[in-house]
C-alpha atoms as a PDB file:
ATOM      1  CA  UNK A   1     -14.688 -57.441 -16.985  1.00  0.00           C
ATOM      2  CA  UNK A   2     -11.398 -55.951 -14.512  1.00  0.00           C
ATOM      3  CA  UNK A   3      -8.547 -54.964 -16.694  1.00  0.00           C
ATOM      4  CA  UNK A   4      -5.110 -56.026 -15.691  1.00  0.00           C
ATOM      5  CA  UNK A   5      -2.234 -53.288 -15.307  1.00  0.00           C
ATOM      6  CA  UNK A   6      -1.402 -52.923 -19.052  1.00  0.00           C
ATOM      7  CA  UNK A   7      -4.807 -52.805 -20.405  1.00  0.00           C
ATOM      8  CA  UNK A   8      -5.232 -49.992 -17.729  1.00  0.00           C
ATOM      9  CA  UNK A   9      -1.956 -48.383 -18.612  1.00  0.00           C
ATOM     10  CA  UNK A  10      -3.001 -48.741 -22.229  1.00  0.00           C
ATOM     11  CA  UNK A  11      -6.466 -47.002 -22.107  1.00  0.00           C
ATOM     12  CA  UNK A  12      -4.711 -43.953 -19.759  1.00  0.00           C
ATOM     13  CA  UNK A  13      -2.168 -43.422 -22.233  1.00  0.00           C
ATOM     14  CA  UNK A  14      -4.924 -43.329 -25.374  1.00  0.00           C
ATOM     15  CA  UNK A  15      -6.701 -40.759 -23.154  1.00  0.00           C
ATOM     16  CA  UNK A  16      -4.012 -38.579 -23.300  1.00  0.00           C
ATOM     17  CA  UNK A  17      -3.012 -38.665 -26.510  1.00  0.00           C
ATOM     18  CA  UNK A  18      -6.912 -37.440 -26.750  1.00  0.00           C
ATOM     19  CA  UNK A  19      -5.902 -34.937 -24.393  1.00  0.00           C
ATOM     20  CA  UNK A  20      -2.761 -33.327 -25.978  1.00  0.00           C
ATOM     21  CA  UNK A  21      -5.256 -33.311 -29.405  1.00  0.00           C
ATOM     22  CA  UNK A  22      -7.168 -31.016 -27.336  1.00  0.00           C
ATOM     23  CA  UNK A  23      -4.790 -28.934 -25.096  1.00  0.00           C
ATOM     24  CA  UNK A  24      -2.543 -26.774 -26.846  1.00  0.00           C
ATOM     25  CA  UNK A  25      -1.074 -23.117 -26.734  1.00  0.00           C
ATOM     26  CA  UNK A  26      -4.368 -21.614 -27.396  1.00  0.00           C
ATOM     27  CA  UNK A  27      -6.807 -23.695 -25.527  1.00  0.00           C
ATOM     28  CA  UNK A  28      -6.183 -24.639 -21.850  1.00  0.00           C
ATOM     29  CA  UNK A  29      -1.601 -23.859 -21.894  1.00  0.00           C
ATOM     30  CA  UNK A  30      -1.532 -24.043 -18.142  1.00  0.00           C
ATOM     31  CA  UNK A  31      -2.542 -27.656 -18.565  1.00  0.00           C
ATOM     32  CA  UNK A  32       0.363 -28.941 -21.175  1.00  0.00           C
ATOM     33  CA  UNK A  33       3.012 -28.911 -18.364  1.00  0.00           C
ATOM     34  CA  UNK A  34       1.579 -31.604 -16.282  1.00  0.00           C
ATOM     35  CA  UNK A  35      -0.238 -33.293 -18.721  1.00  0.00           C
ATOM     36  CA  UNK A  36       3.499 -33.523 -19.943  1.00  0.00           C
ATOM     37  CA  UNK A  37       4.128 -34.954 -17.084  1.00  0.00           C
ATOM     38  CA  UNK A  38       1.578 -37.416 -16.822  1.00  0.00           C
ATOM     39  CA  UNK A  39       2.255 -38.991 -19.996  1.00  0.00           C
ATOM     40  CA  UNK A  40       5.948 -39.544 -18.917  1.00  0.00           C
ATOM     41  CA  UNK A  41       4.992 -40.920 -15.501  1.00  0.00           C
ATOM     42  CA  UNK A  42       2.191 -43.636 -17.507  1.00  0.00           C
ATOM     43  CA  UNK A  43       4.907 -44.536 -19.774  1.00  0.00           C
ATOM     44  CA  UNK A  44       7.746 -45.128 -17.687  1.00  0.00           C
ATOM     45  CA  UNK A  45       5.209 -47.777 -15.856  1.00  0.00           C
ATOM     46  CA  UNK A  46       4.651 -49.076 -19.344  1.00  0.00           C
ATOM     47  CA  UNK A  47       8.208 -49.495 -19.861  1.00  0.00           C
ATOM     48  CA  UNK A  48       8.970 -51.239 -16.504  1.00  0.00           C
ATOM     49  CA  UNK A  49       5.726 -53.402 -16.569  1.00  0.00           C
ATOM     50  CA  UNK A  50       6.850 -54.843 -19.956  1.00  0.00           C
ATOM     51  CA  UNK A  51      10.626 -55.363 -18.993  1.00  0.00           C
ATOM     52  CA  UNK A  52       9.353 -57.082 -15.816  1.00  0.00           C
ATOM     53  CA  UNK A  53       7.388 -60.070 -17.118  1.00  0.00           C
ATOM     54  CA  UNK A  54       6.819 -63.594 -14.911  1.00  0.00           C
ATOM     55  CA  UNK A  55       9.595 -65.279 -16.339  1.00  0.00           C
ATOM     56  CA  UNK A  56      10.395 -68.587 -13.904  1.00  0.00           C
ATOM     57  CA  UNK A  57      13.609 -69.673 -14.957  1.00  0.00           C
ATOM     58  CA  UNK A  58      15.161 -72.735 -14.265  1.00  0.00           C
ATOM     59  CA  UNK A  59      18.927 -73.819 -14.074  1.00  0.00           C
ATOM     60  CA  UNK A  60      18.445 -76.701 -16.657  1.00  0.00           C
ATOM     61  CA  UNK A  61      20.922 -79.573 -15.975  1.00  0.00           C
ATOM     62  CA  UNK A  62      22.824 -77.249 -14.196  1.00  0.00           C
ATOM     63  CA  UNK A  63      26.724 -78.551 -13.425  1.00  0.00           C
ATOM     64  CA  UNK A  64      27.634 -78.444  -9.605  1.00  0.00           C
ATOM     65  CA  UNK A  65      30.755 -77.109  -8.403  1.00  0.00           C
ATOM     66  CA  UNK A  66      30.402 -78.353  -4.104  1.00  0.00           C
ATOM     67  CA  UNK A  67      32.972 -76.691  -1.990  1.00  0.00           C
ATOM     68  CA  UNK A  68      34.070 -77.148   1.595  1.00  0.00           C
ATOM     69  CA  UNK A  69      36.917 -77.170   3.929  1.00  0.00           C
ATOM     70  CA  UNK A  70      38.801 -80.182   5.064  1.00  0.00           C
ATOM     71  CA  UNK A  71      40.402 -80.247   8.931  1.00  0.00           C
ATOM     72  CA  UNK A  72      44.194 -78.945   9.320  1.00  0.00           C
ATOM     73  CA  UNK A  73      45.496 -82.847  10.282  1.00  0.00           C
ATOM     74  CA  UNK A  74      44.759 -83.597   7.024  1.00  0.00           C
ATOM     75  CA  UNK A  75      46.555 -81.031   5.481  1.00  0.00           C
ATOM     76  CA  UNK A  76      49.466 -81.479   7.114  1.00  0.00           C
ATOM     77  CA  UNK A  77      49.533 -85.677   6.202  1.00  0.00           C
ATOM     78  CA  UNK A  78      48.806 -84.091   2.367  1.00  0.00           C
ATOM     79  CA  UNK A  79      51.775 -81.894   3.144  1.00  0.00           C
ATOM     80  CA  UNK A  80      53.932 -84.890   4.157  1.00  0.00           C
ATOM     81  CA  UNK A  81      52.930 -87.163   1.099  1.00  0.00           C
ATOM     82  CA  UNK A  82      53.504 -84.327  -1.605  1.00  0.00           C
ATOM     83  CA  UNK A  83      57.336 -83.783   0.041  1.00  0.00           C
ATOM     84  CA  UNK A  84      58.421 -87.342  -0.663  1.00  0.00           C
ATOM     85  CA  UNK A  85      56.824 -87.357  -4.211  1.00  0.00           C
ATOM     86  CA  UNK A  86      58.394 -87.637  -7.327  1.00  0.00           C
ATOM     87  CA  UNK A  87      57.597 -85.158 -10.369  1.00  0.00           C
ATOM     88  CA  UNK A  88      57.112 -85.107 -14.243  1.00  0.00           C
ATOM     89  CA  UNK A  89      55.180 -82.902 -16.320  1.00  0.00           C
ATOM     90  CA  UNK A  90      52.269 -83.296 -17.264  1.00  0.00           C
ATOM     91  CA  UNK A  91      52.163 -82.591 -20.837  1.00  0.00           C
ATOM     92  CA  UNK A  92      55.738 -83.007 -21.734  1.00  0.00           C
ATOM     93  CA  UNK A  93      55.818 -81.940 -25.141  1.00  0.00           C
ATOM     94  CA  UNK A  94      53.960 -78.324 -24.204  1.00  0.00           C
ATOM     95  CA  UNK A  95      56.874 -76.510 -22.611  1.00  0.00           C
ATOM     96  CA  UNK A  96      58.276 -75.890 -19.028  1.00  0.00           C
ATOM     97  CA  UNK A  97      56.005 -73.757 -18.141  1.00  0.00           C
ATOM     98  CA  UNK A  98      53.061 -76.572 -18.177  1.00  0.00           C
ATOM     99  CA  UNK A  99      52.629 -77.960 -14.506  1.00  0.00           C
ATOM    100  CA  UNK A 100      53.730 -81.435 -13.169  1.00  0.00           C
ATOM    101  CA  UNK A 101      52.386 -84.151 -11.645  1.00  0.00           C
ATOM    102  CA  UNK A 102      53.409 -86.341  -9.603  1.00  0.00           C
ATOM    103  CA  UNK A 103      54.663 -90.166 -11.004  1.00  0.00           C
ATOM    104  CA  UNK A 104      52.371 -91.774  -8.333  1.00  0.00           C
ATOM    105  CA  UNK A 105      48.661 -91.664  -9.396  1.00  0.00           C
ATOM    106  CA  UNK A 106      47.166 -93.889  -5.798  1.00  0.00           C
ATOM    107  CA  UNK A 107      48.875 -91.454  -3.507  1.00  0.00           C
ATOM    108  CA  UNK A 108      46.102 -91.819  -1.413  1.00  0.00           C
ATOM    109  CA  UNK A 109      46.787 -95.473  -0.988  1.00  0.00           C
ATOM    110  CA  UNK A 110      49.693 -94.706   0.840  1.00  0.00           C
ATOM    111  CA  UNK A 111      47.660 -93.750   4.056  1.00  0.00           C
ATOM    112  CA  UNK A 112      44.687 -95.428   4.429  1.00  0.00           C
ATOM    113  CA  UNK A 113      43.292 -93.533   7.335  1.00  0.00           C
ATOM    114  CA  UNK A 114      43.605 -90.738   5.015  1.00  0.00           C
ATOM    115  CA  UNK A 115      41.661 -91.813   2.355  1.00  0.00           C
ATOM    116  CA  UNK A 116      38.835 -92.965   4.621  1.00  0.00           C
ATOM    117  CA  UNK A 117      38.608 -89.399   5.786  1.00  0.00           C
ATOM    118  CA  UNK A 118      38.829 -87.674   2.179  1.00  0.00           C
ATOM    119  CA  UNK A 119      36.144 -90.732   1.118  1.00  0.00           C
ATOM    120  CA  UNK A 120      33.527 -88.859   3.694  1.00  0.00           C
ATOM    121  CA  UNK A 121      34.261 -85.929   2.428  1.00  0.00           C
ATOM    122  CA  UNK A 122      33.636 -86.463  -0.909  1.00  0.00           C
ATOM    123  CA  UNK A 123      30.240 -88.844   0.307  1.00  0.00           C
ATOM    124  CA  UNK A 124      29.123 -86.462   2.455  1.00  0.00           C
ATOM    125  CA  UNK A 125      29.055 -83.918  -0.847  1.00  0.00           C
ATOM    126  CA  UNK A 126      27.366 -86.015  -2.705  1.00  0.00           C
ATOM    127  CA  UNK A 127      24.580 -86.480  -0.408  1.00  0.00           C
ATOM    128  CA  UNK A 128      24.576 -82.549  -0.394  1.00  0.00           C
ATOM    129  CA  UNK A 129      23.849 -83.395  -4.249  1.00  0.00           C
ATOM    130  CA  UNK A 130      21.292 -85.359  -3.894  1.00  0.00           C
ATOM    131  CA  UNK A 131      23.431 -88.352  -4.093  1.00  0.00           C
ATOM    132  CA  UNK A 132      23.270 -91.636  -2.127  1.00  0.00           C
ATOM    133  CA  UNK A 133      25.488 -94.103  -3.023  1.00  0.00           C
ATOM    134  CA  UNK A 134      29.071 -96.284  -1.894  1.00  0.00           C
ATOM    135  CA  UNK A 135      31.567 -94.891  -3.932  1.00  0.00           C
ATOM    136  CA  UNK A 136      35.757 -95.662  -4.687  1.00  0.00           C
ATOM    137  CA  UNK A 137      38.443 -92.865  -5.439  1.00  0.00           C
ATOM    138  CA  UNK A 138      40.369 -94.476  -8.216  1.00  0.00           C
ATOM    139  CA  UNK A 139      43.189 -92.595  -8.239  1.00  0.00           C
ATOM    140  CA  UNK A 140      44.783 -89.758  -6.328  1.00  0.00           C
ATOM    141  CA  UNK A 141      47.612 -87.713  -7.752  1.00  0.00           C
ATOM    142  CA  UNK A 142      49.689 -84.337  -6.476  1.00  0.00           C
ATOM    143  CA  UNK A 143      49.918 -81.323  -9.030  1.00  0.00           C
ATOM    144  CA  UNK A 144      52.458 -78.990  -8.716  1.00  0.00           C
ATOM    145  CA  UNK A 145      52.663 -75.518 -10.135  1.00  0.00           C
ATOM    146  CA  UNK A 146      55.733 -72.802 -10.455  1.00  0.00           C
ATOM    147  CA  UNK A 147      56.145 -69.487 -11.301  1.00  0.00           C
ATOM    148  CA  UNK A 148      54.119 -68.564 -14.269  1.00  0.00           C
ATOM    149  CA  UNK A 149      52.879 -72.021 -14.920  1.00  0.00           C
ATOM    150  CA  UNK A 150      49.534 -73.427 -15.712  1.00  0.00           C
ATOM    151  CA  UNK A 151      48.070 -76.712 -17.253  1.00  0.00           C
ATOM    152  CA  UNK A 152      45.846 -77.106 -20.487  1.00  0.00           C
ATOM    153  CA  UNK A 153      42.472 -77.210 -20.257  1.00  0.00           C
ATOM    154  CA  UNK A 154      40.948 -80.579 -19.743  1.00  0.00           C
ATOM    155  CA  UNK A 155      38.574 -82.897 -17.844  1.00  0.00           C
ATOM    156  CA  UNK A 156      38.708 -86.682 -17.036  1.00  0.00           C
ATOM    157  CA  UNK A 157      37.545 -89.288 -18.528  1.00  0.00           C
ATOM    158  CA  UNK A 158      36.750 -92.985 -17.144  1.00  0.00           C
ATOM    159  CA  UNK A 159      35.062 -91.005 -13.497  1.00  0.00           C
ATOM    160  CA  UNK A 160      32.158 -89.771 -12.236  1.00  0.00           C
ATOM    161  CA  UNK A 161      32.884 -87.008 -10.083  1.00  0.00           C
ATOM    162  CA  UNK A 162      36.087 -85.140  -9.295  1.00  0.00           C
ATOM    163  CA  UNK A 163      37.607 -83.983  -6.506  1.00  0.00           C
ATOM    164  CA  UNK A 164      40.467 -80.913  -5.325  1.00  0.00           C
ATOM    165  CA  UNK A 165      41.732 -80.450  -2.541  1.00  0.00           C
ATOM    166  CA  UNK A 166      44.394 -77.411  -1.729  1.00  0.00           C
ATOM    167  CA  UNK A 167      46.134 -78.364   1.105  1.00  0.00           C
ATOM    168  CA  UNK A 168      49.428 -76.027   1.036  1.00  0.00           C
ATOM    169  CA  UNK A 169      49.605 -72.099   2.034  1.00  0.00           C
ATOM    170  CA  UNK A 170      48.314 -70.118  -1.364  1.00  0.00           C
ATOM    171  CA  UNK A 171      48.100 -66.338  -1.515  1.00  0.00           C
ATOM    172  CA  UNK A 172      46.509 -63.836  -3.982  1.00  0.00           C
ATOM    173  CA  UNK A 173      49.056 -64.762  -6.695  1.00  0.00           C
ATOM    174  CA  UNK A 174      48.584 -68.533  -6.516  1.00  0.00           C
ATOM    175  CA  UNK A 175      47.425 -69.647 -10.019  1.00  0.00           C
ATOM    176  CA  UNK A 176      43.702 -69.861 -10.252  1.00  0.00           C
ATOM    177  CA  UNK A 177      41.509 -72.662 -11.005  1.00  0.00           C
ATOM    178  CA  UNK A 178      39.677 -72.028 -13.890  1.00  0.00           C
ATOM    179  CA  UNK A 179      35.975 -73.856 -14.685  1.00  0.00           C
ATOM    180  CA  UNK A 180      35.018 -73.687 -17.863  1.00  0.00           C
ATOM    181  CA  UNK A 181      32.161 -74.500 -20.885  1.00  0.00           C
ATOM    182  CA  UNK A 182      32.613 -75.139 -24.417  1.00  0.00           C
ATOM    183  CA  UNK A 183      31.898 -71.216 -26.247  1.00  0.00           C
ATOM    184  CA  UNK A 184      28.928 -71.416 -28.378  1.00  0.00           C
ATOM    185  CA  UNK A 185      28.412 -70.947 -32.085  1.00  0.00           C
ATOM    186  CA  UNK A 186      26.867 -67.685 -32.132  1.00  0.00           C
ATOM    187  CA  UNK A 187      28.794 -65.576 -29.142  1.00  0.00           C
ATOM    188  CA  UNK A 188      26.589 -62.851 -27.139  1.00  0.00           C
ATOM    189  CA  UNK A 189      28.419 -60.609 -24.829  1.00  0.00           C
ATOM    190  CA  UNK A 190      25.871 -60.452 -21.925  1.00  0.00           C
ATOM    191  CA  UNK A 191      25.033 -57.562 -19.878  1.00  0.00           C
ATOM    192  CA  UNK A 192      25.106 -59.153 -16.765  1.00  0.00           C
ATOM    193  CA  UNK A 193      27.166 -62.516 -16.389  1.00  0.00           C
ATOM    194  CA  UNK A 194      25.187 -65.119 -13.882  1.00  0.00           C
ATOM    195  CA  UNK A 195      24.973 -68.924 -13.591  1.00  0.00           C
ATOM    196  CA  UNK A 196      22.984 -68.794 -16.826  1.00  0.00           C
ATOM    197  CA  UNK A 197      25.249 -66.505 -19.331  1.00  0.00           C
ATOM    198  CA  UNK A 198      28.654 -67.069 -17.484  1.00  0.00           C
ATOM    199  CA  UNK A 199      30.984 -69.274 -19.740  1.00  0.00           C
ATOM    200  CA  UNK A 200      34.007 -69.128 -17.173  1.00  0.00           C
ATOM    201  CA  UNK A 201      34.351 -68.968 -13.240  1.00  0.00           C
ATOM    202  CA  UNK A 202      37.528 -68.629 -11.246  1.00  0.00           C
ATOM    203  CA  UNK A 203      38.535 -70.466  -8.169  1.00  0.00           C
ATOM    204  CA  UNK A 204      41.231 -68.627  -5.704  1.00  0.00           C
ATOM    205  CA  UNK A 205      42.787 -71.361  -3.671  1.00  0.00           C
ATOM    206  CA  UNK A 206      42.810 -71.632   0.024  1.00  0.00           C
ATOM    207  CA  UNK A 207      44.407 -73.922   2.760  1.00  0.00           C
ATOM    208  CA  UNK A 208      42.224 -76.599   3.490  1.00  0.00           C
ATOM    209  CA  UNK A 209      39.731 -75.991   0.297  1.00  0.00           C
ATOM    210  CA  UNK A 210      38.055 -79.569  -0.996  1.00  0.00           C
ATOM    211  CA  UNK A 211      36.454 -78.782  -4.323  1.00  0.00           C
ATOM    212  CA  UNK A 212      33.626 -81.511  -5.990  1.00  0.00           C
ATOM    213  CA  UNK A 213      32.528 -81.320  -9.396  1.00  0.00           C
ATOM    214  CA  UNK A 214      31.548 -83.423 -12.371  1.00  0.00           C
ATOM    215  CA  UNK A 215      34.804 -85.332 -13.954  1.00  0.00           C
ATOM    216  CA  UNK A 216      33.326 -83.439 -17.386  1.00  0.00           C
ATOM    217  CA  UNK A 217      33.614 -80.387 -16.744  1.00  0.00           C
ATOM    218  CA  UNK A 218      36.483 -78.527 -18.385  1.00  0.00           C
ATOM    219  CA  UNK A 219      39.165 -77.272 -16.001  1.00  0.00           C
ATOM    220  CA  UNK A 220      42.500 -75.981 -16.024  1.00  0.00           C
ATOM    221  CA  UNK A 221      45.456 -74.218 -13.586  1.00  0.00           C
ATOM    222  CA  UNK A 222      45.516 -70.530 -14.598  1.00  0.00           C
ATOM    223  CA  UNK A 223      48.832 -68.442 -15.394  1.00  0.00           C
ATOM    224  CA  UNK A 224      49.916 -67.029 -11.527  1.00  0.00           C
ATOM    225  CA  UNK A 225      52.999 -65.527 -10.006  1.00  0.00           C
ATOM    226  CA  UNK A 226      53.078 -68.639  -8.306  1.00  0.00           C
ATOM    227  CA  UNK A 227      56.082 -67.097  -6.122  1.00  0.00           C
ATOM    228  CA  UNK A 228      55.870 -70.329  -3.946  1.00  0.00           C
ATOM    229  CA  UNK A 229      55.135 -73.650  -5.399  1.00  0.00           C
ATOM    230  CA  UNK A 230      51.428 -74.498  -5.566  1.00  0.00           C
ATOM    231  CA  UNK A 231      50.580 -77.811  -4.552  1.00  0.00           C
ATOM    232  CA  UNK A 232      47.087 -79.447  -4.630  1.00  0.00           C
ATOM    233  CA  UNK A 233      45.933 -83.286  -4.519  1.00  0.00           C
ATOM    234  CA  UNK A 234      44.067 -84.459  -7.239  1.00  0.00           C
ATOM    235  CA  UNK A 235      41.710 -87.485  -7.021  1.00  0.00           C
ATOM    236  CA  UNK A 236      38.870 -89.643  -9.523  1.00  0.00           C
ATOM    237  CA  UNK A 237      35.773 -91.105  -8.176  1.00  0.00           C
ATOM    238  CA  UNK A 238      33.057 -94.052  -9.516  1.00  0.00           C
ATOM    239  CA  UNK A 239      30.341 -95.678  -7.941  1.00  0.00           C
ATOM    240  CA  UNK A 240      30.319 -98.623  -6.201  1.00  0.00           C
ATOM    241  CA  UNK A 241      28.032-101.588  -6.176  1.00  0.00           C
ATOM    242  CA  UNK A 242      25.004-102.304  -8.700  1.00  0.00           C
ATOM    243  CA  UNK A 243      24.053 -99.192 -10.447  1.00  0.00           C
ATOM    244  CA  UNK A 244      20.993 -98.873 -13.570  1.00  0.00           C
ATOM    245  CA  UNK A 245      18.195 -99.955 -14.485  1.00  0.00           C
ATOM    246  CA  UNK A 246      17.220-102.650 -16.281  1.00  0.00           C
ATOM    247  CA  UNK A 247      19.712-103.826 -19.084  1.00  0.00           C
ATOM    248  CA  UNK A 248      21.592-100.546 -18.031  1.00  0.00           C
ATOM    249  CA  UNK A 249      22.585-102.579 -14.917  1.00  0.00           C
ATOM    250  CA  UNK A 250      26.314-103.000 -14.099  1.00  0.00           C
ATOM    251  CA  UNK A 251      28.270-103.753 -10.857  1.00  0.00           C
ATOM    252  CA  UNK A 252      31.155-101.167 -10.146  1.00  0.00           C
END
C-alpha cells in the first residue's frame, strides 16, 4: 500500500522521536544538532500540508456588481438634463446634509435617443450576466450631492436590476458609493477580507462610470468633501415580456 504525504510525514516524525530517545549528550552529541534540525524541517511540512487542504470553494449566490464605461456624448446630454432639473431632498426629515434628488423620476424620457443607448448598456451587462432577456428602465432620476453630504442606506424595491451612471467630473474627494450586506449575528473580524468575508466595498466615482447591480442590494452615498457638486443618474429596470414557469408565469 503507497502512503500519501502525511502518513509519510507522520511515520518520519515517530522515527525521530525514536531517535532523540536514543541520541543524547552521552551517546552520539554530534548528532542532536541536525537531528534538531530535521525534526523542525518535517514539522514545518506538517504544518503547511495541514493548513493547505483541497478546499474548492464556491461563491454561493454570489451578488454581481457589472461595471463599465459609457461614451463622452452621453455624458455631456446627462450633463445637459441634470442643469435644467429641479431638486428636493431625498429624505426630508433627516437633515441638510442628506442628498437630493431630483423632482423628475423619467428623466430619461426626456431624450429618447438617450435612453435607447443607456438600454444597451444595461442589456449588453446583462448578457455579460448570463442574462437574455427585453427589458424596460422604469424610472430614471438625478442625485445630487454637496459638501459633506451622503444618503441613507437603502435599496429599491418594485426592480430587478439597478443601474449608476456618473456622468460629471469627480475627484478623490467625491463621496463614495458604498455596497453593502446586512452584518451577521455572530461578528468575526477576518484576517483577510475577500469576496467571501467582505461585508462592505467602496466605489470611487469616475466620468463616464455605468454601474449594474441587483435592485437588493444595500447601497448608499458616503460622507465626501464633495468640494464640487456630485451628480450621478439613477435608473430602475424589469423585464419585459412573458417571464416563469408554469403558474409562476406573468407578462411584464
Amino acid at each position: 500500500m503507497t502512503m500519501n504525504d502525511s502518513c509519510k510525514l507522520n511515520f518520519a516524525l515517530n522515527h525521530i522521536a525514536h531517535l532523540e530517545d536514543y541520541i543524547n549528550e552521552d551517546s552520539n552529541p554530534s548528532l542532536i544538532e541536525p537531528l534538531n534540525t530535521i525534526r523542525e524541517e518535517l514539522e514545518k511540512q506538517e504544518n503547511l500540508l495541514q493548513s493547505n487542504f483541497q478546499w474548492r470553494t464556491l461563491p454561493l449566490f454570489a451578488k454581481p456588481l457589472a461595471s463599465t464605461f459609457i461614451h463622452e456624448g452621453a455624458c455631456s446630454k446627462l450633463k445637459e438634463l441634470a442643469s435644467k432639473a429641479k431638486w428636493f431632498p431625498s429624505a426630508p426629515n433627516c437633515g441638510s446634509k442628506i442628498g437630493e434628488i431630483s423632482d423628475n423620476k423619467y428623466i430619461l424620457n426626456e431624450d429618447e435617443e438617450l435612453k435607447k443607448y443607456i438600454k444597451s448598456c444595461c442589456l449588453n451587462g446583462l448578457k455579460v450576466l448570463g442574462y437574455d432577456t427585453d427589458i424596460q428602465i422604469t424610472t430614471s432620476w438625478f442625485t445630487l450631492t454637496k459638501n459633506n453630504g451622503m444618503s441613507n442606506p437603502h435599496c429599491h424595491s418594485n426592480s430587478w436590476f439597478s443601474s449608476v451612471i456618473y456622468f460629471d467630473d469627480y475627484d478623490d474627494g467625491s463621496s463614495p458609493l458604498n455596497f453593502s450586506v446586512l452584518d451577521n449575528s455572530i461578528s468575526v473580524e477576518p484576517k483577510e477580507h475577500n469576496s467571501f468575508t467582505g461585508r462592505s466595498y467602496n466605489v470611487q466615482p469616475q466620468t463616464g462610470m455605468f454601474l449594474l447591480f441587483p435592485s437588493d442590494i444595500i447601497h448608499q452615498v458616503t460622507y465626501g468633501e464633495n468640494k464640487k457638486e456630485r451628480f450621478s443618474l439613477a435608473l430602475n429596470i424589469m423585464p419585459k415580456g412573458v417571464q416563469g414557469q408554469s403558474d409562476s408565469t406573468f407578462n411584464y
